[in-house]
Protein backbone atom coordinates (compact mmCIF):
# COMPACT_ATOMS: atom_id res chain seq x y z
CA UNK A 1 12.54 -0.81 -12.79
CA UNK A 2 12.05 -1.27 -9.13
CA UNK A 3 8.93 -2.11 -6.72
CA UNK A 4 8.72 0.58 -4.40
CA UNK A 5 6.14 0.51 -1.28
CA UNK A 6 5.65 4.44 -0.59
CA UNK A 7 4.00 5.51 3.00
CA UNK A 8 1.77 9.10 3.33
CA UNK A 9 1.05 9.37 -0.43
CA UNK A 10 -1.92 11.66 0.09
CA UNK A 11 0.07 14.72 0.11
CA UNK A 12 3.41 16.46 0.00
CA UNK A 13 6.91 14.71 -0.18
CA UNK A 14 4.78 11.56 -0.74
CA UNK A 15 2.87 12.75 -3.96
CA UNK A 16 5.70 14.45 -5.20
CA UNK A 17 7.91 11.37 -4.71
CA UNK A 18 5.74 8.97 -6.27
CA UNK A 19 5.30 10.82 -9.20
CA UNK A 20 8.99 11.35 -9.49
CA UNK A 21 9.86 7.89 -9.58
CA UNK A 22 6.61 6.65 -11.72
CA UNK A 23 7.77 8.82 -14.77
CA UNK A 24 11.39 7.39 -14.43
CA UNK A 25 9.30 3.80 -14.73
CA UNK A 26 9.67 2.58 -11.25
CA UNK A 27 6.40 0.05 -10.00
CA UNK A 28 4.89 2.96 -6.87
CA UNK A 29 2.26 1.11 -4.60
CA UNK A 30 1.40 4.46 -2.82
CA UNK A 31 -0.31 3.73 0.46
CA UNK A 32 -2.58 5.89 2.65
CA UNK A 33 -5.18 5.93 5.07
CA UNK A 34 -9.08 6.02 4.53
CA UNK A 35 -8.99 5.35 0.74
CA UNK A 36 -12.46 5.15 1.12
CA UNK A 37 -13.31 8.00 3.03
CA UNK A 38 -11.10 10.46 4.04
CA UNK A 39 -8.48 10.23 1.59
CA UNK A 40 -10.89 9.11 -1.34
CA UNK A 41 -10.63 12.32 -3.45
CA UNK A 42 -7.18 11.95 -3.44
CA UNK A 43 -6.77 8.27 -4.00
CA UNK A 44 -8.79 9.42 -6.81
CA UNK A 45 -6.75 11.80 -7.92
CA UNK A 46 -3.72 9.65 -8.11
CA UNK A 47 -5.51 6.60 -9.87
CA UNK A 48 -6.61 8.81 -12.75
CA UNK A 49 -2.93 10.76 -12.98
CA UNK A 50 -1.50 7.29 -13.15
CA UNK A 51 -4.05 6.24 -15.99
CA UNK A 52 -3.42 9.78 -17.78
CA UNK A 53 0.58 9.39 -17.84
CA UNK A 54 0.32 5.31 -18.48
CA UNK A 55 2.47 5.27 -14.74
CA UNK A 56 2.17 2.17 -12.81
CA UNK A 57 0.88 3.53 -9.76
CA UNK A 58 -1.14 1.50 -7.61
CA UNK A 59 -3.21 2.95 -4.56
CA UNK A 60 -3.38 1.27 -1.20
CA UNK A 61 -4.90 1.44 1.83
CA UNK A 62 -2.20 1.57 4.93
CA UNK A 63 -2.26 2.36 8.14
CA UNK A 64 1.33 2.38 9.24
CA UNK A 65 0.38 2.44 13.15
CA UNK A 66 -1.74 -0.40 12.75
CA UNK A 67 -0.44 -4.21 12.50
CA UNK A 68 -3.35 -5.83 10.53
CA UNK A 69 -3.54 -2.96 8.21
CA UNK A 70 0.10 -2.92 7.36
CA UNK A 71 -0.31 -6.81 6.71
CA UNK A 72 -3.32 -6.61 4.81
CA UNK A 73 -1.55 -4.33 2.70
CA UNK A 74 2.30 -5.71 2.34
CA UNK A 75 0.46 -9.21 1.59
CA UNK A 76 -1.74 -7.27 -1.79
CA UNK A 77 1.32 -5.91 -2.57
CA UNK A 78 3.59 -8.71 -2.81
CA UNK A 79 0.79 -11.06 -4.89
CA UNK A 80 1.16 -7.89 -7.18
CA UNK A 81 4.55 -7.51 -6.69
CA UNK A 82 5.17 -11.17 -7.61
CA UNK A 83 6.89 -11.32 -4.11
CA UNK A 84 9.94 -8.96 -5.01
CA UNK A 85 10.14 -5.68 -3.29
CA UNK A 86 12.74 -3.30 -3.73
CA UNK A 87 12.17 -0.54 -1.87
CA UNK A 88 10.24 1.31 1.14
CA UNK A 89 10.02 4.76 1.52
CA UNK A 90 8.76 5.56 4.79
CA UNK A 91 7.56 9.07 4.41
CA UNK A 92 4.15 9.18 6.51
CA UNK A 93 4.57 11.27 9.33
CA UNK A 94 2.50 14.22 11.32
CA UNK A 95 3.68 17.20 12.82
CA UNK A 96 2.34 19.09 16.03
CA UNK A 97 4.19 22.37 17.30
CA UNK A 98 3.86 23.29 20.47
CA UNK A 99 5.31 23.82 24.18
CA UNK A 100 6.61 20.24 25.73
CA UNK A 101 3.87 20.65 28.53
CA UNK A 102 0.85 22.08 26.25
CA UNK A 103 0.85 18.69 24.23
CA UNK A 104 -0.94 15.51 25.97
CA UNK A 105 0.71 12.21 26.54
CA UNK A 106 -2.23 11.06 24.23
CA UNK A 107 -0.62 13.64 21.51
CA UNK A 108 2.79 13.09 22.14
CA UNK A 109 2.36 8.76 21.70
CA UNK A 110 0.38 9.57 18.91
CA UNK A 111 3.39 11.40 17.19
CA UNK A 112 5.49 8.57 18.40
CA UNK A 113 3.04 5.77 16.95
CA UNK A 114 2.93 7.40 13.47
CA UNK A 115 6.64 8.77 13.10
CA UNK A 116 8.56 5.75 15.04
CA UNK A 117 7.10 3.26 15.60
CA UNK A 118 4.82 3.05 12.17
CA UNK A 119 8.29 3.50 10.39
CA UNK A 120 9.68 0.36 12.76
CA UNK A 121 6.35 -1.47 11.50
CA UNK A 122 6.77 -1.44 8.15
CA UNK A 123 10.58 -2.13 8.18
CA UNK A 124 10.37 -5.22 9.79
CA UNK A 125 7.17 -6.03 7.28
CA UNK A 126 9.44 -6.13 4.13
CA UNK A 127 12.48 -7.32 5.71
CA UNK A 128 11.41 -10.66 5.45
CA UNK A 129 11.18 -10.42 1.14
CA UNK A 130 14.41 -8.71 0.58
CA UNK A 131 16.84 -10.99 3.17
CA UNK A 132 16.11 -13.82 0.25
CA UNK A 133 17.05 -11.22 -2.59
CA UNK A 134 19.94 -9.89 -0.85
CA UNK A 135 19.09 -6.54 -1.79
CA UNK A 136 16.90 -3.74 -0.83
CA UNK A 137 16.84 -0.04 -0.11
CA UNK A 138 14.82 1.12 3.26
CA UNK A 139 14.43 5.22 3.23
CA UNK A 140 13.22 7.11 6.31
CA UNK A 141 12.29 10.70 5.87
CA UNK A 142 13.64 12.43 8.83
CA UNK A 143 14.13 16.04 9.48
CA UNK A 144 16.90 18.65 9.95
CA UNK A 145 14.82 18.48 13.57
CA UNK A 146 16.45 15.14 14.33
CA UNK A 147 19.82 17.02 14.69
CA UNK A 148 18.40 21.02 15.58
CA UNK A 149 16.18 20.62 18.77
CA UNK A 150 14.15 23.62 18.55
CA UNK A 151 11.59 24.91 21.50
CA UNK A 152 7.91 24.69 20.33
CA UNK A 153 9.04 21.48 18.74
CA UNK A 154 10.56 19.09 21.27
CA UNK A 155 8.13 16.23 20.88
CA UNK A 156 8.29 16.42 16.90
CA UNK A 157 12.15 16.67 16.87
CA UNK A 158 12.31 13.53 19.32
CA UNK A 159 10.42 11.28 16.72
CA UNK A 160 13.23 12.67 14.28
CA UNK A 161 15.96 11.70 16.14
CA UNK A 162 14.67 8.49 17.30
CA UNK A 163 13.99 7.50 12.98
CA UNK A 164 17.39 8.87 12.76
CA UNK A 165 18.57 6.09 15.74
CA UNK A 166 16.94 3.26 13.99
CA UNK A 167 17.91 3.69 10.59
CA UNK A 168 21.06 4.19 11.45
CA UNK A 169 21.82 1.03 13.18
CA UNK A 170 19.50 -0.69 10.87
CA UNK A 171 22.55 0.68 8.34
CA UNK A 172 24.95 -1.05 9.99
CA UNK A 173 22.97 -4.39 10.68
CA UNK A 174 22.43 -4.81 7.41
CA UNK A 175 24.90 -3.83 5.21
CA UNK A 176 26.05 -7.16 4.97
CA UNK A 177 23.24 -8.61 3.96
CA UNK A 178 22.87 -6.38 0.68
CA UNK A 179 20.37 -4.26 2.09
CA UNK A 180 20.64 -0.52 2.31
CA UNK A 181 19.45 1.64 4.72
CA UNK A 182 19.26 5.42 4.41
CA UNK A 183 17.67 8.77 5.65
CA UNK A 184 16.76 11.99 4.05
CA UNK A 185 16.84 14.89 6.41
CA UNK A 186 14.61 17.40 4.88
CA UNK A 187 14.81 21.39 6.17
CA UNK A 188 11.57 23.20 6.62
CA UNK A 189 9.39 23.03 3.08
CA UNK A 190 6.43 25.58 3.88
CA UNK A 191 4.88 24.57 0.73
CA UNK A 192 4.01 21.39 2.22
CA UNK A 193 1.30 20.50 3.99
CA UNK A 194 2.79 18.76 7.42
CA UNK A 195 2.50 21.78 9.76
CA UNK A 196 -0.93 23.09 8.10
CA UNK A 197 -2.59 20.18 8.77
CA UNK A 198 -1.26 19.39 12.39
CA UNK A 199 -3.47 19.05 15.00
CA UNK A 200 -3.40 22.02 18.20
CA UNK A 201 -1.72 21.63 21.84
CA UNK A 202 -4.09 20.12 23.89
CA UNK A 203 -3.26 22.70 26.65
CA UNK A 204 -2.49 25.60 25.54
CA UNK A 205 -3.08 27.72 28.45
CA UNK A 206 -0.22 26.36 29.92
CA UNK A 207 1.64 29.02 27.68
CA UNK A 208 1.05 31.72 29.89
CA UNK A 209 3.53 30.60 33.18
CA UNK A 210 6.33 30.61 30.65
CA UNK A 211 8.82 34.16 30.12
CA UNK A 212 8.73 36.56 27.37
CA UNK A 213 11.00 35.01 25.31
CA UNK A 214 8.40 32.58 24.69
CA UNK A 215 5.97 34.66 22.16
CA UNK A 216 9.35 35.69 20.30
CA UNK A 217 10.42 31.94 19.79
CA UNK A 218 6.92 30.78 18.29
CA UNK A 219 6.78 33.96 16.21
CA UNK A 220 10.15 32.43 14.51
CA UNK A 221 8.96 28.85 14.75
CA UNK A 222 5.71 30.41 12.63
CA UNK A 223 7.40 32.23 10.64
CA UNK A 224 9.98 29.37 9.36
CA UNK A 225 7.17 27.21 8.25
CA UNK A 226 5.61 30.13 6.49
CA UNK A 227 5.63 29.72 2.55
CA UNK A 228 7.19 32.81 0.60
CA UNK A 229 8.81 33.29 -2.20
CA UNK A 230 12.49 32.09 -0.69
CA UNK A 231 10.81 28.65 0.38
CA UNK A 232 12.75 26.27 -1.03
CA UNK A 233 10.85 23.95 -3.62
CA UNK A 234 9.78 20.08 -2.11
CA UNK A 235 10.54 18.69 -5.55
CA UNK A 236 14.42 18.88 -4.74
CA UNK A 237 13.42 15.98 -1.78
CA UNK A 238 11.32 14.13 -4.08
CA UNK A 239 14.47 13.97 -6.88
CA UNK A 240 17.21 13.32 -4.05
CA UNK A 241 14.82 10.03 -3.25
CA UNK A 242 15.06 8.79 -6.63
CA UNK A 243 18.29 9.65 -7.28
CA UNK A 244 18.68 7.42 -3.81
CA UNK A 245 16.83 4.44 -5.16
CA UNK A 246 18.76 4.55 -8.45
CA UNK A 247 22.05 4.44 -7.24
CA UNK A 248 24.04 1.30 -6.80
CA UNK A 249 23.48 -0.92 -3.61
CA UNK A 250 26.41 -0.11 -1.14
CA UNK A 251 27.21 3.48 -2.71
CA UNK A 252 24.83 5.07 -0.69
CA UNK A 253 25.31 7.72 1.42
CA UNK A 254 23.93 7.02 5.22
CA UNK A 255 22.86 10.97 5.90
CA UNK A 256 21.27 12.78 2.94
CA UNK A 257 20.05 16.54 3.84
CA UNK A 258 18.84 18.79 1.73
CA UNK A 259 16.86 22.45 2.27
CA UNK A 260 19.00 22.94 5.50
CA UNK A 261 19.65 26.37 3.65
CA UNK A 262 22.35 27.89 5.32
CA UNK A 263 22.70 25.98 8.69
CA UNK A 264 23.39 22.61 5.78
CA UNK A 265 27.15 22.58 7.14
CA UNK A 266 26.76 22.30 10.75
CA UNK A 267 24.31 19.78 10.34
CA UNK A 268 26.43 17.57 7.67
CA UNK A 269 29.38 17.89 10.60
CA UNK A 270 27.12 16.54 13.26
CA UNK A 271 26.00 13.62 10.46
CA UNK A 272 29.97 13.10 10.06
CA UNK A 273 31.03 12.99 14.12
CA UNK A 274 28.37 10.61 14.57
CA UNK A 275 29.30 8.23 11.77
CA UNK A 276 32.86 8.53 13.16
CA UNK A 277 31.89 8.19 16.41
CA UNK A 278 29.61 4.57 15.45
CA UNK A 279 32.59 3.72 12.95
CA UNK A 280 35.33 4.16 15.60
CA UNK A 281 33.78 1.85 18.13
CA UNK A 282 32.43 -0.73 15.79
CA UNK A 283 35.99 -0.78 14.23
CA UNK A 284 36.91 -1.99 17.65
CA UNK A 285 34.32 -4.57 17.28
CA UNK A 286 36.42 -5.64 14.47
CA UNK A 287 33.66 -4.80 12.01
CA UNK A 288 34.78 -2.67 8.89
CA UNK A 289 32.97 0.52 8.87
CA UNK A 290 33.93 3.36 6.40
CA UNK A 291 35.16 6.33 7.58
């Protein structure tokens, strides 16, 4: 049984996930925003699922992009916790498609807020209680996006790749220590709520100076995150997490994608030149990597 500390629980990977590990008897403190307002019917929602299945399950209130918020939260959590935490998924995240020059600097450092740096926040928030255990598991849900930069979603991708940057040196910075750090780089999940509930380009018009090749590229954009009957099913992310946080510490893989659908191999051979590429310089370091 492990204490995990789950961010963006209202909805999608996050309720899946915390279900998932719940029923294999893991401790879930699922946090979201706005318990008390926004979110309320689904805090809810999860309180009385928890109380139906006997899961332990706790709701709280988290905003990942703000400091006092995320302290208010990790310090309820580890009087509950008894101080030990295990693991922290960082799964909160939003989503906004759109031209590079349609979206606002406002929208574009509010992507970066929530995706990067709220993930950064809430690392360095439970660092401090597993460097005693030595052990711990940190889990950043990235994207297939962090590798595939795609037009319509530059500024999206970018938040990808930068997660992708920081848990991967976070990886190698702690390893020693006992700590693991890992991503999951989900493919497109239509099913899911991300793009539906993403706010719209500030500037739209801006659309209109660009070619003809432009309409045909957001048509395919729309239609990827369109669900159908070939959409692959988010549960598969939700079981490669808790397969993650049940396997031993040191044994797990860096790069985990899944739902990459056909393009899966290119993007596991990117994964692989870049761990050789880290491991071949750090070897010269005279650090031990794997290949």
């Amino acid at each position: 049984m492990k204490r995990i500390i789950l961010t963006g629980s209202s909805s999608g990977f996050g309720w899946l996930t915390a279900q998932t590990l719940a029923k294999q008897g893991h401790i879930v403190y699922a946090t979201m925003r706005n318990v008390s307002t926004t979110n309320e019917a689904m805090a809810q929602k999860i309180q009385r699922w928890a109380s139906e299945h006997k899961a332990a399950v706790h709701v709280v209130d988290l905003d990942v992009t703000d400091d006092a918020s995320v302290q208010a939260a990790i310090d309820w959590i580890v009087r509950d916790a008894h101080g030990q935490i295990d693991v922290l998924i960082n799964n909160a995240g939003i989503a906004i498609t759109g031209l590079n020059e349609a979206l606002s600097p406002a929208q574009v450092n509010q992507l970066f807020q929530v995706n990067v740096l709220g993930a950064d926040r809430m690392i360095k928030a439970v660092l401090p209680y597993m460097h005693p255990q030595k052990s711990g598991l940190l889990i950043q849900l990235s994207s297939g996006l962090a590798r595939l930069h795609l037009p319509f979603l530059g500024a999206y991708s970018a938040t990808k790749a930068a997660v992708d940057t920081l848990a991967e040196t976070y990886h190698y910075e702690l390893r020693s220590s006992g700590i693991d750090s890992v991503i999951v780089q989900p493919g497109a999940y239509p099913t899911t709520d991300l793009i539906a509930r993403q706010a719209q380009p500030a500037n739209p018009d801006v659309e209109i100076a660009y070619g003809a090749d432009v309409a045909q590229i957001k048509a395919g954009i729309r239609h990827l995150f369109t669900p159908s009957a070939q959409s692959p099913d988010p549960q598969e992310v939700a079981d490669l997490i808790a397969k993650l946080v049940d396997m031993p510490g040191g044994q797990r893989p860096l790069w985990n994608p899944v739902g990459i659908g056909a393009s899966q191999p290119y993007l596991e051979q990117l994964n692989n030149g870049t761990g050789q590429l880290a491991g071949a310089v750090l070897n010269a370091f005279g650090v031990s990597v794997p290949a």
